[in-house]
Protein backbone atom coordinates (compact mmCIF):
# COMPACT_ATOMS: atom_id res chain seq x y z
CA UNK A 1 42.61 -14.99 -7.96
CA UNK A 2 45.66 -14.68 -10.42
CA UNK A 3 44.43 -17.24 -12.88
CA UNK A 4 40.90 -14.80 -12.87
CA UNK A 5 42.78 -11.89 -13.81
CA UNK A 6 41.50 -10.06 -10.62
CA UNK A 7 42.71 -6.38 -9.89
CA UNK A 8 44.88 -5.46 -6.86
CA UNK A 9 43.96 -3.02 -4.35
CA UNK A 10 46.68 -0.67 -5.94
CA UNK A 11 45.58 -1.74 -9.26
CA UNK A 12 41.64 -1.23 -8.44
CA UNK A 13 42.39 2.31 -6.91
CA UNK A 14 44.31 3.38 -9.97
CA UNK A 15 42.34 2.04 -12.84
CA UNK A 16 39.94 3.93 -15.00
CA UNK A 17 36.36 3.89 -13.59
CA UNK A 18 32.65 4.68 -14.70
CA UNK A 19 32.42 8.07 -13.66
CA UNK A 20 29.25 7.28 -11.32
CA UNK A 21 29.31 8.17 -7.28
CA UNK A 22 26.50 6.09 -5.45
CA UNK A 23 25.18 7.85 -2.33
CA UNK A 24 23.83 6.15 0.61
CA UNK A 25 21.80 8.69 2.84
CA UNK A 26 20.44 7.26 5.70
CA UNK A 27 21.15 3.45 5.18
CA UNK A 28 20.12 1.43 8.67
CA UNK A 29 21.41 -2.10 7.40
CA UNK A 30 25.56 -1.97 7.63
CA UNK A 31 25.64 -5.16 5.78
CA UNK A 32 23.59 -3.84 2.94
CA UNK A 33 26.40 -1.03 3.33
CA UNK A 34 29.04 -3.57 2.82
CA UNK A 35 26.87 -5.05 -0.41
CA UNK A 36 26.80 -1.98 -1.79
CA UNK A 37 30.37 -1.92 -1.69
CA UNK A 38 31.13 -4.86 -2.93
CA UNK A 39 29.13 -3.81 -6.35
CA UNK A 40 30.53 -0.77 -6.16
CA UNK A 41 34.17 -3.25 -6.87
CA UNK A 42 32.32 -5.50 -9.11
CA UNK A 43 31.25 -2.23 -11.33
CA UNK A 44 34.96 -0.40 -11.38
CA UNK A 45 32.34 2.84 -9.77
CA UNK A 46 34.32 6.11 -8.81
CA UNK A 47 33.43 6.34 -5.15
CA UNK A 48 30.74 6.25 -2.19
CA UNK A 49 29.53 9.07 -0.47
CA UNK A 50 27.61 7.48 3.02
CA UNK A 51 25.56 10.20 4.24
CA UNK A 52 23.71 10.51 7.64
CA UNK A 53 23.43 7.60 9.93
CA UNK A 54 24.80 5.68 7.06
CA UNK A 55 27.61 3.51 8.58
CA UNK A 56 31.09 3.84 7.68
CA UNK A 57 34.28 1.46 7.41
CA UNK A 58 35.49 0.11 9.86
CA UNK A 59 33.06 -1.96 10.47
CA UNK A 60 31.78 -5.41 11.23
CA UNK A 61 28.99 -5.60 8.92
CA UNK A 62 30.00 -3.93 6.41
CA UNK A 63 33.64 -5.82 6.44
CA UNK A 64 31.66 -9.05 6.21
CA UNK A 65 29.81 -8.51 3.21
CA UNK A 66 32.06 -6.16 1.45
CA UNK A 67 34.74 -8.96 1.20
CA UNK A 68 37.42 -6.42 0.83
CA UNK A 69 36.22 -3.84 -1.17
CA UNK A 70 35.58 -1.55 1.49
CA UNK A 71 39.58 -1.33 1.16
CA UNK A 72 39.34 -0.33 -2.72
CA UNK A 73 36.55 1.52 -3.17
CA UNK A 74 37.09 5.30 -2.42
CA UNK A 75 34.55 6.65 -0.06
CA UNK A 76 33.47 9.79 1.72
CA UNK A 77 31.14 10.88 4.58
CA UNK A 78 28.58 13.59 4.71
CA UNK A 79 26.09 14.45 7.50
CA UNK A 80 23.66 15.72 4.72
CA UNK A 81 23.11 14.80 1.54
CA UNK A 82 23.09 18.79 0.49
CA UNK A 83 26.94 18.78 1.71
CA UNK A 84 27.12 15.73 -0.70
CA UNK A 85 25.72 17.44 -3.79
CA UNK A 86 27.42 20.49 -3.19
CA UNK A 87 30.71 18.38 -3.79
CA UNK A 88 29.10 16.62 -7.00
CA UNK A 89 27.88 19.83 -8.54
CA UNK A 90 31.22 21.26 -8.14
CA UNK A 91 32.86 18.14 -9.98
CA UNK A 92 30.38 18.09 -12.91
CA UNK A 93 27.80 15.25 -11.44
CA UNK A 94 24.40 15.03 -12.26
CA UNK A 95 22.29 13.58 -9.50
CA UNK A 96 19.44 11.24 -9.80
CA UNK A 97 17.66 9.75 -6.51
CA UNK A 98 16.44 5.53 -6.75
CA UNK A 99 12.91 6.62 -6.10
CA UNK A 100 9.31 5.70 -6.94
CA UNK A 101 7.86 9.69 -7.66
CA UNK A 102 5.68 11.34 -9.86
CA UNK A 103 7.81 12.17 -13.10
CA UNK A 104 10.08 9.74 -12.65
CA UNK A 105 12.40 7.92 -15.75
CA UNK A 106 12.20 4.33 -15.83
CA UNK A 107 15.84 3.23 -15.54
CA UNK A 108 16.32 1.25 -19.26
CA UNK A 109 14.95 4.84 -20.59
CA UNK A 110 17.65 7.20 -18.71
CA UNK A 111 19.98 6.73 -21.33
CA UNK A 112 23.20 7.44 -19.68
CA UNK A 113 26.74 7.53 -21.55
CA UNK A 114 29.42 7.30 -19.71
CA UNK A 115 30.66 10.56 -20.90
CA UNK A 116 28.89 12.29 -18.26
CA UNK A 117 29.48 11.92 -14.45
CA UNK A 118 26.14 10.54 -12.85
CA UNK A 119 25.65 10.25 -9.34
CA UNK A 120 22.73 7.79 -8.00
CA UNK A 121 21.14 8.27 -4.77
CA UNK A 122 19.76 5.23 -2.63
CA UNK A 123 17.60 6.05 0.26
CA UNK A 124 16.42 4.11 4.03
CA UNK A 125 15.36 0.68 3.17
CA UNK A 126 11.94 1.75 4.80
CA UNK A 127 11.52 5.07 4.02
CA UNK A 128 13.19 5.29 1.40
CA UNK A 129 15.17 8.85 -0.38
CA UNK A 130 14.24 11.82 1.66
CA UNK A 131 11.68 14.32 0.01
CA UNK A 132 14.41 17.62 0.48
CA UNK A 133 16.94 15.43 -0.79
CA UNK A 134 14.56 14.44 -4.02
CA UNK A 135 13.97 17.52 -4.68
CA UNK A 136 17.77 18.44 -4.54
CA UNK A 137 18.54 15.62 -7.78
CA UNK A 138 18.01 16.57 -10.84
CA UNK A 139 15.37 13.80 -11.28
CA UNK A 140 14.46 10.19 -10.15
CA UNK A 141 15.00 6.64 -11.75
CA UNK A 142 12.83 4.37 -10.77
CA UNK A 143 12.97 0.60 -11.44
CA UNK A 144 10.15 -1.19 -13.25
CA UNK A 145 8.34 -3.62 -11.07
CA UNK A 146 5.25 -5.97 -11.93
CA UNK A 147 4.68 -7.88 -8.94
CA UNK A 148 2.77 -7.48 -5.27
CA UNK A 149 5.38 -5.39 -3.33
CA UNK A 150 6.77 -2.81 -5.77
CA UNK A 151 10.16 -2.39 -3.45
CA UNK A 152 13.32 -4.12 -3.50
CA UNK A 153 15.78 -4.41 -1.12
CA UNK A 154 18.42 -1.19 -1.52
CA UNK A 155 21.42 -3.42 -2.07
CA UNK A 156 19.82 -5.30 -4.42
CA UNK A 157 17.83 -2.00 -6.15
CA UNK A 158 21.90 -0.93 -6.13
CA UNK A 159 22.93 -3.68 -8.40
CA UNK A 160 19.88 -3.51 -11.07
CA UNK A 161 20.51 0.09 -11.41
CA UNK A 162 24.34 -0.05 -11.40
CA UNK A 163 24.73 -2.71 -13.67
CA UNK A 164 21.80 -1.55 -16.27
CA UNK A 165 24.19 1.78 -16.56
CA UNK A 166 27.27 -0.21 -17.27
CA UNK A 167 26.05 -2.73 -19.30
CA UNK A 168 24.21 0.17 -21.50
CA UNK A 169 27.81 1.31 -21.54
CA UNK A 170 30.25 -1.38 -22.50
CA UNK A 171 29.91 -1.08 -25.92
CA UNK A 172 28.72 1.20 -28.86
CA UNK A 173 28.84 4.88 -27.92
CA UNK A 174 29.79 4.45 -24.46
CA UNK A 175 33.02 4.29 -23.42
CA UNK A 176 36.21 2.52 -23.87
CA UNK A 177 36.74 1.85 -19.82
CA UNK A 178 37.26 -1.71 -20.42
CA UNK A 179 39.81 -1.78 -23.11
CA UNK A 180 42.18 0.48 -20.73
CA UNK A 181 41.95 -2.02 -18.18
């Protein structure tokens, strides 16, 4: 890991970050929990917020697919996702829900900077984000899909939106995260 130039723990928990919280209301899967996570690492993210039946480290499932990052990544509970925002509206976040709805923004046309504090909201992998939490964001992304099924998997739906917002912010007018690290 040395030769890779990998972060400690310490090092992770005290570097600068993409100022984007991911919240997980209602997630039934622990190891897509622990996935989440782990992206959440891979990303240098600001936090987690798990919300509802959502589970929470320590755990199992989540240990065994987090690999760890469980351990960096900063994370919070909330019964409801309305105890969530009212924390993220208080620290400046806007809030988008991962959701196939009427008005939605594709994700490559959101056009986030990293200047502004985002937080992303991914919802049950069958039911997906709750209506009264939907109409708590401030709007919905919603990946493009061309084939049969039109879903993805929520860990995976994690990592196509996550990334798409930092690699739209790595260079150009985004900003200069990596260069501090």
């Amino acid at each position: 890991m040395e030769e890779l130039g990998r972060l400690t723990v310490e090092e992770f928990r005290t570097a600068s970050k993409f100022p984007v919280v991911i919240v997980l209301e209602n997630i039934r899967s622990a190891y897509n929990v622990g996935s989440v996570f782990r992206t959440a690492d891979a990303f240098l993210l600001q936090k987690i917020h798990l919300v509802g039946f959502t589970a929470t480290p320590p755990h199992k499932e989540i240990c065994k697919t987090a690999l760890g990052a469980e351990e960096s990544v900063e994370w919070q509970y909330f019964k409801t996702c309305r105890e969530s925002f009212e924390q993220l509206r208080a620290e400046g976040y806007k809030i988008y829900s991962v959701e196939q709805a009427k008005g939605s923004t594709e994700l490559q046309n959101l056009g986030w900077s990293s200047e502004q504090k985002i937080a992303i909201i991914f919802g049950n992998e069958v039911s997906g984000v709750e209506q009264s939490t939907i109409l708590l964001s401030d709007g919905c992304i919603e990946i493009p899909q061309y084939g049969m099924k039109h879903s993805l998997n929520v860990a995976t739906a994690a990592g196509v939106v996550l990334w798409e917002l930092v690699r739209g912010n790595m260079n150009g007018s985004g900003s200069n995260l990596l260069e501090k690290i």
